[in-house]
N, C-alpha and C. Protein backbone atom coordinates (compact mmCIF):
# COMPACT_ATOMS: atom_id res chain seq x y z
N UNK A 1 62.65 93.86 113.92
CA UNK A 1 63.71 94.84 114.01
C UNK A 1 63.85 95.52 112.65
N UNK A 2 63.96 96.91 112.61
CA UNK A 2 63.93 97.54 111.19
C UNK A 2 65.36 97.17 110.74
N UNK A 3 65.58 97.72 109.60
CA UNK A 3 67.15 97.48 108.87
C UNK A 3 67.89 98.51 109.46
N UNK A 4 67.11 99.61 109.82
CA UNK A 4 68.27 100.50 110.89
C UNK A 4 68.78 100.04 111.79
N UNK A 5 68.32 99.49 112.58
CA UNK A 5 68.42 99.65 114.15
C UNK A 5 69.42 97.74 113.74
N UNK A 6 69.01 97.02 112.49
CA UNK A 6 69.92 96.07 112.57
C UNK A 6 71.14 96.35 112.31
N UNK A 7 71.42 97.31 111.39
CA UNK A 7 72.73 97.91 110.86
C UNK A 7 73.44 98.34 111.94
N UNK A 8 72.82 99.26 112.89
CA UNK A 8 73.42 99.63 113.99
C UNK A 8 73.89 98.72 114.60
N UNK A 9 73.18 97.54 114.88
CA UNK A 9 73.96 96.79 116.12
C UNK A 9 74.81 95.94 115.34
N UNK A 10 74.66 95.90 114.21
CA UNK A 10 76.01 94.88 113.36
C UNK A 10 77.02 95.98 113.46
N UNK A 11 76.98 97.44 112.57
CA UNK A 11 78.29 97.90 112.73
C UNK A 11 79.05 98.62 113.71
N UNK A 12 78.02 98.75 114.90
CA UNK A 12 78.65 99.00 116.45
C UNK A 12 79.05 97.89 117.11
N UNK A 13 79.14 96.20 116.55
CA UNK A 13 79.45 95.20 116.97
C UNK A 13 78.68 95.23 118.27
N UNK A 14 77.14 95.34 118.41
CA UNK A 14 76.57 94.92 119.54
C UNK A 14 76.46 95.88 120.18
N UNK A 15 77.02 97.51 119.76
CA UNK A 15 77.19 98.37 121.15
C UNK A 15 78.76 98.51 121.54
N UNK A 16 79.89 97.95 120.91
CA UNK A 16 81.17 98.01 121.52
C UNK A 16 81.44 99.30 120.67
N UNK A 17 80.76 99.53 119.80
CA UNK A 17 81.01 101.34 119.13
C UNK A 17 80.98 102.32 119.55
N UNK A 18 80.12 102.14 120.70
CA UNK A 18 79.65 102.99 121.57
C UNK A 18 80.68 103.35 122.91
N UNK A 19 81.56 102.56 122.79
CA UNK A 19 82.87 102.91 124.30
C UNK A 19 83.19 104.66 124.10
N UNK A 20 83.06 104.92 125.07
CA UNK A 20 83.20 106.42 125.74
C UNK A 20 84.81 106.90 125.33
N UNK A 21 85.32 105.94 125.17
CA UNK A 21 86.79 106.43 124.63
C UNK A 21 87.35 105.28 123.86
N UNK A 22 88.12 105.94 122.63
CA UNK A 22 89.01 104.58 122.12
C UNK A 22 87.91 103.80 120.83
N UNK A 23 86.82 103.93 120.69
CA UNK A 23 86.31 102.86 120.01
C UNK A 23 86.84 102.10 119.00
N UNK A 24 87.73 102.66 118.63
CA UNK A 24 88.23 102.09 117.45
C UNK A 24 89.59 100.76 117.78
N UNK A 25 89.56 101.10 118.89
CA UNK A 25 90.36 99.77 119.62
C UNK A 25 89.58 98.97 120.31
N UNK A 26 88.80 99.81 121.11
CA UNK A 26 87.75 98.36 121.45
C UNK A 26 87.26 97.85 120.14
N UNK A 27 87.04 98.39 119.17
CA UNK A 27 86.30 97.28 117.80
C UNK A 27 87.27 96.57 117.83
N UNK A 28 88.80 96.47 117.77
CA UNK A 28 89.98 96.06 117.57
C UNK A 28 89.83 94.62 118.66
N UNK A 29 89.85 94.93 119.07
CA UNK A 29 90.02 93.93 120.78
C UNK A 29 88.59 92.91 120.47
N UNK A 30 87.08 93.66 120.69
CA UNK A 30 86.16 92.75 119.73
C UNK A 30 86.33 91.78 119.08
N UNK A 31 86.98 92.29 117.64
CA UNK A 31 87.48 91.42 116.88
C UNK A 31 88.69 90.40 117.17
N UNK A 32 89.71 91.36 117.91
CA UNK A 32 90.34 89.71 118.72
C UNK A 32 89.90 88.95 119.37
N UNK A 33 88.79 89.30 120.17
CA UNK A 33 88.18 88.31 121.03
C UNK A 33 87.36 87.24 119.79
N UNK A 34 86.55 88.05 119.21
CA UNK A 34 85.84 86.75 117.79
C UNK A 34 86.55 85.91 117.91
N UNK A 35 87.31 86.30 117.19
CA UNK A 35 88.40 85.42 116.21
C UNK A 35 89.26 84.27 117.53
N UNK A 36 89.39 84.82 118.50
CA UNK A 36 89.99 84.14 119.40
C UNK A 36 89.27 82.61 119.38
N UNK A 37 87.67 82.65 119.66
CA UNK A 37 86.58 81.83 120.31
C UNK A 37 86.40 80.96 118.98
N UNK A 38 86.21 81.97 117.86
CA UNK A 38 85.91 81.05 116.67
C UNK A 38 87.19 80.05 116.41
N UNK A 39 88.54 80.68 116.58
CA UNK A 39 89.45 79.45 116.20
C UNK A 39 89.78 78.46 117.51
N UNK A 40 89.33 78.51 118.56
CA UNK A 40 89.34 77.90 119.34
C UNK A 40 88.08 76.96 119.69
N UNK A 41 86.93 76.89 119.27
CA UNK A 41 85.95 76.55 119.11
C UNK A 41 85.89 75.82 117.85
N UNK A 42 86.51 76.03 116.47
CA UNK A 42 86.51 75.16 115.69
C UNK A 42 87.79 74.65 114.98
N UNK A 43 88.70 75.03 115.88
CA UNK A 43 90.43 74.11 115.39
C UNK A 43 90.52 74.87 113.84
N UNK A 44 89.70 75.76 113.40
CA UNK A 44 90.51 76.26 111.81
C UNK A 44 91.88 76.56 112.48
N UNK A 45 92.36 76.83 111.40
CA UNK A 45 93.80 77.49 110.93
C UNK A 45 93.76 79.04 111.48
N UNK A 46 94.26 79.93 111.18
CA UNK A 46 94.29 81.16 111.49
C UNK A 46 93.99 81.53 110.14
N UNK A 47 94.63 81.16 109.18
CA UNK A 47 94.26 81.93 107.65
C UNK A 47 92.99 81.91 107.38
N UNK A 48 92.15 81.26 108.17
CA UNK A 48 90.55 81.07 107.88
C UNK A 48 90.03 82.29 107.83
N UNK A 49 90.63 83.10 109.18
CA UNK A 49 90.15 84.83 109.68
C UNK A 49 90.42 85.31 107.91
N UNK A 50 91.50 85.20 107.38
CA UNK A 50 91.13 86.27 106.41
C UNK A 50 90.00 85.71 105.59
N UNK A 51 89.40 84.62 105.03
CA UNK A 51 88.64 83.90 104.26
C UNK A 51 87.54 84.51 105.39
N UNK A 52 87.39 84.39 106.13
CA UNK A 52 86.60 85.62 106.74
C UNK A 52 86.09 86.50 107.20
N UNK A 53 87.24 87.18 106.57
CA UNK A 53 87.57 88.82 106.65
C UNK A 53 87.05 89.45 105.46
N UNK A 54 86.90 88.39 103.98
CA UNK A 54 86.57 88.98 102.83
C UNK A 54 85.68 88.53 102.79
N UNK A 55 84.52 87.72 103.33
CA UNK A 55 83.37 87.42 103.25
C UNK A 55 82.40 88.22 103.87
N UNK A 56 83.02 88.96 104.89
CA UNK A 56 82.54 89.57 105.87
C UNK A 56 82.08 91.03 105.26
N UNK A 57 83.14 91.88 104.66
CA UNK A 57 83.38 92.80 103.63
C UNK A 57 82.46 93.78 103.39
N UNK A 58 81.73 92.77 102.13
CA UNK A 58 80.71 93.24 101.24
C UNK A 58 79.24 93.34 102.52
N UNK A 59 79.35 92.50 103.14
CA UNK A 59 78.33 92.65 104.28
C UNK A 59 78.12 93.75 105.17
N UNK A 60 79.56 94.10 105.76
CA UNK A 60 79.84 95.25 106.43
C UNK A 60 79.83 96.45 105.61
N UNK A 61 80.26 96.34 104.51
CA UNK A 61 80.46 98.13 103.96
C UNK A 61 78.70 98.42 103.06
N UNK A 62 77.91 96.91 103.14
CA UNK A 62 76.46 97.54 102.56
C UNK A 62 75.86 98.37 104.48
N UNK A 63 76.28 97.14 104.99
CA UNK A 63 75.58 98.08 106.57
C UNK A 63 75.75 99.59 106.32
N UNK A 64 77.63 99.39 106.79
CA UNK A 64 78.29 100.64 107.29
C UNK A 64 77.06 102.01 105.69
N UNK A 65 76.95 101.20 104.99
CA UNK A 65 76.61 102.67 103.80
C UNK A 65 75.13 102.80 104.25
N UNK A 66 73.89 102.09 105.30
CA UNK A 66 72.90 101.99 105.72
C UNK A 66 73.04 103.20 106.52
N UNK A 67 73.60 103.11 107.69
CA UNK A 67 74.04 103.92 108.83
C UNK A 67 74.35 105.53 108.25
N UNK A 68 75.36 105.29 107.20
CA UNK A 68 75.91 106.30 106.59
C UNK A 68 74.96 107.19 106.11
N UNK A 69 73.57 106.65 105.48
CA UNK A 69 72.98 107.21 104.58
C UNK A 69 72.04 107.81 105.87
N UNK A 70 71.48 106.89 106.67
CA UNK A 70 70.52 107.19 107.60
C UNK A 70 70.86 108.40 108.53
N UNK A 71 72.14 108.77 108.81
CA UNK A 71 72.92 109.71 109.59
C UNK A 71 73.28 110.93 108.95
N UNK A 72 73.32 110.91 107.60
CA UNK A 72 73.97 111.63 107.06
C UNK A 72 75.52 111.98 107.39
N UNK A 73 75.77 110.97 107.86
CA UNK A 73 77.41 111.18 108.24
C UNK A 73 78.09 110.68 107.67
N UNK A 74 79.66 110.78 106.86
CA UNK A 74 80.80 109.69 106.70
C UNK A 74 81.40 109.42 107.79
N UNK A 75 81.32 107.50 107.78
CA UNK A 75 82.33 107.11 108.13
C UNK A 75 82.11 107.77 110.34
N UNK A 76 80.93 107.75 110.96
CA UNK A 76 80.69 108.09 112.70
C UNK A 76 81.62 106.65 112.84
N UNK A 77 82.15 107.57 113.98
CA UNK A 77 82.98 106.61 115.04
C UNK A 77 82.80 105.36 115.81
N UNK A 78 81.19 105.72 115.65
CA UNK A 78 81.08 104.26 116.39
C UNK A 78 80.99 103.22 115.49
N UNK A 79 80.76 103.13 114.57
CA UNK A 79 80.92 101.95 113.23
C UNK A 79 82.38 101.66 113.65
N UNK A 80 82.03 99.78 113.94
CA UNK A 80 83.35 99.51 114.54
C UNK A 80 83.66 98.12 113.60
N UNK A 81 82.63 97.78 113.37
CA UNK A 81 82.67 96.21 112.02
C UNK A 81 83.96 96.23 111.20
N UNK A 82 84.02 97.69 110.87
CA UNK A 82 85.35 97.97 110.09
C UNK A 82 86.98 97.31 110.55
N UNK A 83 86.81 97.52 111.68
CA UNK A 83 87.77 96.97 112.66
C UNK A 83 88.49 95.36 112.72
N UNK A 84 86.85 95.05 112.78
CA UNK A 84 86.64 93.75 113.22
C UNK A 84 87.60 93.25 111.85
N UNK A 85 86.71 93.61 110.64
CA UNK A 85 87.46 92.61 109.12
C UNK A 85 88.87 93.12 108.95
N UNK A 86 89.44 94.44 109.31
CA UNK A 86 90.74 94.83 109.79
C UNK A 86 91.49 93.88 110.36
N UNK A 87 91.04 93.52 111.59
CA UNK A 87 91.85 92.81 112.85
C UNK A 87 92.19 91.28 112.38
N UNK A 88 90.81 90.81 111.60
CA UNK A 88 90.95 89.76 111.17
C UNK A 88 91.66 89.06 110.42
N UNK A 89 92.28 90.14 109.11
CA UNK A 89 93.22 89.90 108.54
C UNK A 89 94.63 90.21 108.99
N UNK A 90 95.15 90.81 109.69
CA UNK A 90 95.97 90.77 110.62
C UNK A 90 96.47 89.38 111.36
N UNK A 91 95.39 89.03 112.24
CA UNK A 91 95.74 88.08 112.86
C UNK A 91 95.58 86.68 112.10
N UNK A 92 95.53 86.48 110.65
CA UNK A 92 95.36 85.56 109.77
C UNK A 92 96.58 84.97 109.44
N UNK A 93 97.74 85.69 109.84
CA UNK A 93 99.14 85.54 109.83
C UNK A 93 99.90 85.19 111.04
N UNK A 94 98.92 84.96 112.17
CA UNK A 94 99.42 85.01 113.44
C UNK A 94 99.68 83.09 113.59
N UNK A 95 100.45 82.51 114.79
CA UNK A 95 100.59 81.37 115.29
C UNK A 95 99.82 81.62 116.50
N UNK A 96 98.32 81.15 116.02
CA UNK A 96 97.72 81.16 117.58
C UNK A 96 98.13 80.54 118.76
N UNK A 97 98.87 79.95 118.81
CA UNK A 97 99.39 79.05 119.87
C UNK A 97 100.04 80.17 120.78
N UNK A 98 100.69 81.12 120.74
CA UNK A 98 101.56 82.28 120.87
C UNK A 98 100.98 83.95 121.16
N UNK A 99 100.27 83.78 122.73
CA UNK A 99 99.90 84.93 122.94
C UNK A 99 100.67 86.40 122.52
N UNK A 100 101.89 86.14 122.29
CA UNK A 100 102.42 87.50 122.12
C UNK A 100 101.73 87.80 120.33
N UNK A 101 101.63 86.61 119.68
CA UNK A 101 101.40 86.84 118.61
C UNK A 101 100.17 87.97 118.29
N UNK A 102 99.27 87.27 119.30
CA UNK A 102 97.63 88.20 119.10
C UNK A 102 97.71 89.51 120.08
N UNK A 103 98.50 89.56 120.74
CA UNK A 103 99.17 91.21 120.93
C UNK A 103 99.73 92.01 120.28
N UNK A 104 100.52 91.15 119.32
CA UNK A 104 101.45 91.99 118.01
C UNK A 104 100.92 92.34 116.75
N UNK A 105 99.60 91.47 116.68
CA UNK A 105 98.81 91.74 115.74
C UNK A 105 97.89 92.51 115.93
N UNK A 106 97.23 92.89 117.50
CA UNK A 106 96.58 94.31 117.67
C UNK A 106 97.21 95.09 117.98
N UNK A 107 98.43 95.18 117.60
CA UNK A 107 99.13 96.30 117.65
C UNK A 107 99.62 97.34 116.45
N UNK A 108 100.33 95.89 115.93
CA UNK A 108 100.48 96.55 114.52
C UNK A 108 99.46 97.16 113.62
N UNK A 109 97.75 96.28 113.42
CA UNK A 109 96.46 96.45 112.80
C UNK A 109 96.25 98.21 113.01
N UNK A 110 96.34 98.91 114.79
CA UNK A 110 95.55 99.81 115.05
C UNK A 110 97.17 100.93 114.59
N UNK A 111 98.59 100.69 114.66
CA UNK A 111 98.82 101.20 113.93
C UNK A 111 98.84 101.78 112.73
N UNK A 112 98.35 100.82 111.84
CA UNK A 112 98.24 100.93 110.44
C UNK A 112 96.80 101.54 110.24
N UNK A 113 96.36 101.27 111.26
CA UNK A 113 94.61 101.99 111.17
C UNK A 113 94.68 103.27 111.53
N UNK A 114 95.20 103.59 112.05
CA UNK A 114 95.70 104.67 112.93
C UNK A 114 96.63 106.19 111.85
N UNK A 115 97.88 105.18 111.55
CA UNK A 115 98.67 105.93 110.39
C UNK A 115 98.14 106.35 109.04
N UNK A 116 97.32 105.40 108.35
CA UNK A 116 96.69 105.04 107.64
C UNK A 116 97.87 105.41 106.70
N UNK A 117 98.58 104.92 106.03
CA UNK A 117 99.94 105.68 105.50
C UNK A 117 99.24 105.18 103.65
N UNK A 118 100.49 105.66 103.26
CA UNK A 118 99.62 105.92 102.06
C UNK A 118 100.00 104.88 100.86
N UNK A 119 99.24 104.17 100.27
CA UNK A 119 97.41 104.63 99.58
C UNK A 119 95.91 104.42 100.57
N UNK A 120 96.69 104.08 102.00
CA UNK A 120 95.43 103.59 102.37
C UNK A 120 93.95 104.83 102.95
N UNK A 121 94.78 106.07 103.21
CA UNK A 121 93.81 107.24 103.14
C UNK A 121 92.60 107.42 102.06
N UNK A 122 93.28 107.22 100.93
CA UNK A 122 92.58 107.20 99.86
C UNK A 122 91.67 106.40 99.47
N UNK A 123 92.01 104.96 100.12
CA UNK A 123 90.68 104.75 100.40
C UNK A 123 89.05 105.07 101.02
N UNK A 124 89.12 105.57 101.89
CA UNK A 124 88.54 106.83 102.67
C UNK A 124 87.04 107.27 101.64
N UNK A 125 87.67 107.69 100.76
CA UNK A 125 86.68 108.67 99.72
C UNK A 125 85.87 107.46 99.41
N UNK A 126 85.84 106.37 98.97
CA UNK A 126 84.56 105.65 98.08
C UNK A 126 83.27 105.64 98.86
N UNK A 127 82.63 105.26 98.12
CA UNK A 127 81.44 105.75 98.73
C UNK A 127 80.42 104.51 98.83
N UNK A 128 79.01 104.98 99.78
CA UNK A 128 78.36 103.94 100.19
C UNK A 128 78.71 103.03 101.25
N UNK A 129 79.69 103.11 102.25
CA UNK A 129 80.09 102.59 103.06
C UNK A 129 81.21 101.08 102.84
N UNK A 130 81.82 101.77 101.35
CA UNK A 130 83.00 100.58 101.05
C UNK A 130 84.25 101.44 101.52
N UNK A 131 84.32 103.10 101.67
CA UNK A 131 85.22 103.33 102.03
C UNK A 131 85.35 103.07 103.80
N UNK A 132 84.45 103.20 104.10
CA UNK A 132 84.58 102.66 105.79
C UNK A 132 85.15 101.14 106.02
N UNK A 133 85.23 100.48 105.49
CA UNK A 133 85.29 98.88 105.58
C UNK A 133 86.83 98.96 104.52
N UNK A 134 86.94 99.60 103.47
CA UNK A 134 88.09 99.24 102.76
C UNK A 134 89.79 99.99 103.37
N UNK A 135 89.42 100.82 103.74
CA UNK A 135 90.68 101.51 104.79
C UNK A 135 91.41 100.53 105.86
N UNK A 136 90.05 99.99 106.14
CA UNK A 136 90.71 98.97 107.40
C UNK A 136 90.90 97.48 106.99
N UNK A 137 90.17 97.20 105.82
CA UNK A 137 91.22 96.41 104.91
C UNK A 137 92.07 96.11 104.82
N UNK A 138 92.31 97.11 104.14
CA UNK A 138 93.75 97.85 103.36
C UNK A 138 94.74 97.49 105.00
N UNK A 139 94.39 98.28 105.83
CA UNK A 139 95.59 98.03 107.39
C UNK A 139 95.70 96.81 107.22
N UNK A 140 94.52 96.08 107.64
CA UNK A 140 94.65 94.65 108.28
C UNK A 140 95.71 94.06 107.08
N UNK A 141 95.54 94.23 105.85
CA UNK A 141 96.60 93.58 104.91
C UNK A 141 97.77 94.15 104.86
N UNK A 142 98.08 95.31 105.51
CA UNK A 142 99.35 95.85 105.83
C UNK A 142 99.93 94.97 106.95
N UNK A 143 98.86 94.65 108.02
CA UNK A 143 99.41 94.26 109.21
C UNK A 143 99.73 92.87 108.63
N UNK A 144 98.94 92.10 107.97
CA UNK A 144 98.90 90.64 108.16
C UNK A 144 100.27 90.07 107.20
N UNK A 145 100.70 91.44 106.41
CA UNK A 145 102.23 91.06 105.10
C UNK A 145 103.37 91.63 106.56
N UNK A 146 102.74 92.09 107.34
CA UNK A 146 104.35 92.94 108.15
C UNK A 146 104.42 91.69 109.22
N UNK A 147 103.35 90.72 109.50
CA UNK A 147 103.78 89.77 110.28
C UNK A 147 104.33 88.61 109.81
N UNK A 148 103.68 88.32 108.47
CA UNK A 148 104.34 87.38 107.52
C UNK A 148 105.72 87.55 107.23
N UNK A 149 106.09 88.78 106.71
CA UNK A 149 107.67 89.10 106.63
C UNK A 149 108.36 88.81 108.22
N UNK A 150 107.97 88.90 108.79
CA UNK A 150 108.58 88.91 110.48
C UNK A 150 108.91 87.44 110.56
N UNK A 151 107.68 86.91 110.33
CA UNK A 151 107.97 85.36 110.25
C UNK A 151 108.73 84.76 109.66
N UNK A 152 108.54 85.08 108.31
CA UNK A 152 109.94 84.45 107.30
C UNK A 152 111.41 84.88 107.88
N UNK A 153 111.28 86.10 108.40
CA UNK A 153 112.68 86.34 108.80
C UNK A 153 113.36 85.52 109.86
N UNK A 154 112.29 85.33 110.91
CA UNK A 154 112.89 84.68 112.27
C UNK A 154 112.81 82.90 111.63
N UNK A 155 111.97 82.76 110.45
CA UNK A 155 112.09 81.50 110.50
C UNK A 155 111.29 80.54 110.64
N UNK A 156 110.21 81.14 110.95
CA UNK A 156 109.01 80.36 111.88
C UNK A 156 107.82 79.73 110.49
N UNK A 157 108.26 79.91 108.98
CA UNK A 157 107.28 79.46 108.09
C UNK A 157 107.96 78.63 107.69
């Protein structure tokens, strides 16, 4: 398999980049499903997702800058990996035990992905495919401090 055609199927997550509408929530949902199987399959913690959300990173934004370069495009829609290390840190704050939790956390994530409110636009510009991967970062760590505060408030840490 060349390094293209591997890049592709890492940062379309297999082809889920490719959904006819929405991709950027199906990457979202993707990545909840991962993360679902992996912490259920190996009893981690939930904070594990972010420990591998930043491992994941540097992996995804050399792809995503493969694709980038090969296309001549910033940042095509179907690059969905971005998502995935997004979602992950998000739900790194979640009580998996608590389906509403991993609903509230793809909710809030694709907001913040979505809004991209600011400094996280600005991420955007770097280049080589760290700004594709660091935007959704940046959310997922928006999402994963707005569920943490939620928590401390109701009590639940």
């Amino acid at each position: 398999m060349t390094k293209r055609r591997l890049a592709l199927l890492f940062t379309t997550v297999f082809g889920v980049g490719y959904a006819p509408v929405a991709p950027g929530t199906f990457g979202s949902i993707a990545g909840l499903a991962m993360a679902w199987v992996l912490l259920q399959q190996t009893g981690w913690p939930a904070w594990s997702l972010a420990v591998a959300a930043v491992l994941l990173t540097p992996i995804a934004s050399l792809a995503c800058g493969v694709v980038e370069r090969d296309l001549g495009a910033d940042d095509p829609g179907f690059i969905v990996i971005d998502e995935v290390v997004g979602q992950w840190l998000t739900l790194a704050a979640i009580r998996p035990e608590r389906p509403l939790d991993w609903l509230g956390a793809l909710a809030l994530f694709r907001v913040f992905d979505v809004l991209k409110p600011w400094p996280i636009r600005r991420l955007e510009k770097l280049q080589n495919g760290w700004g594709v991967v660091a935007d959704d970062f940046a959310a997922g760590a928006c999402g994963m401090m707005t569920i943490a505060l939620i928590r401390i408030f109701d009590g639940a840490f």
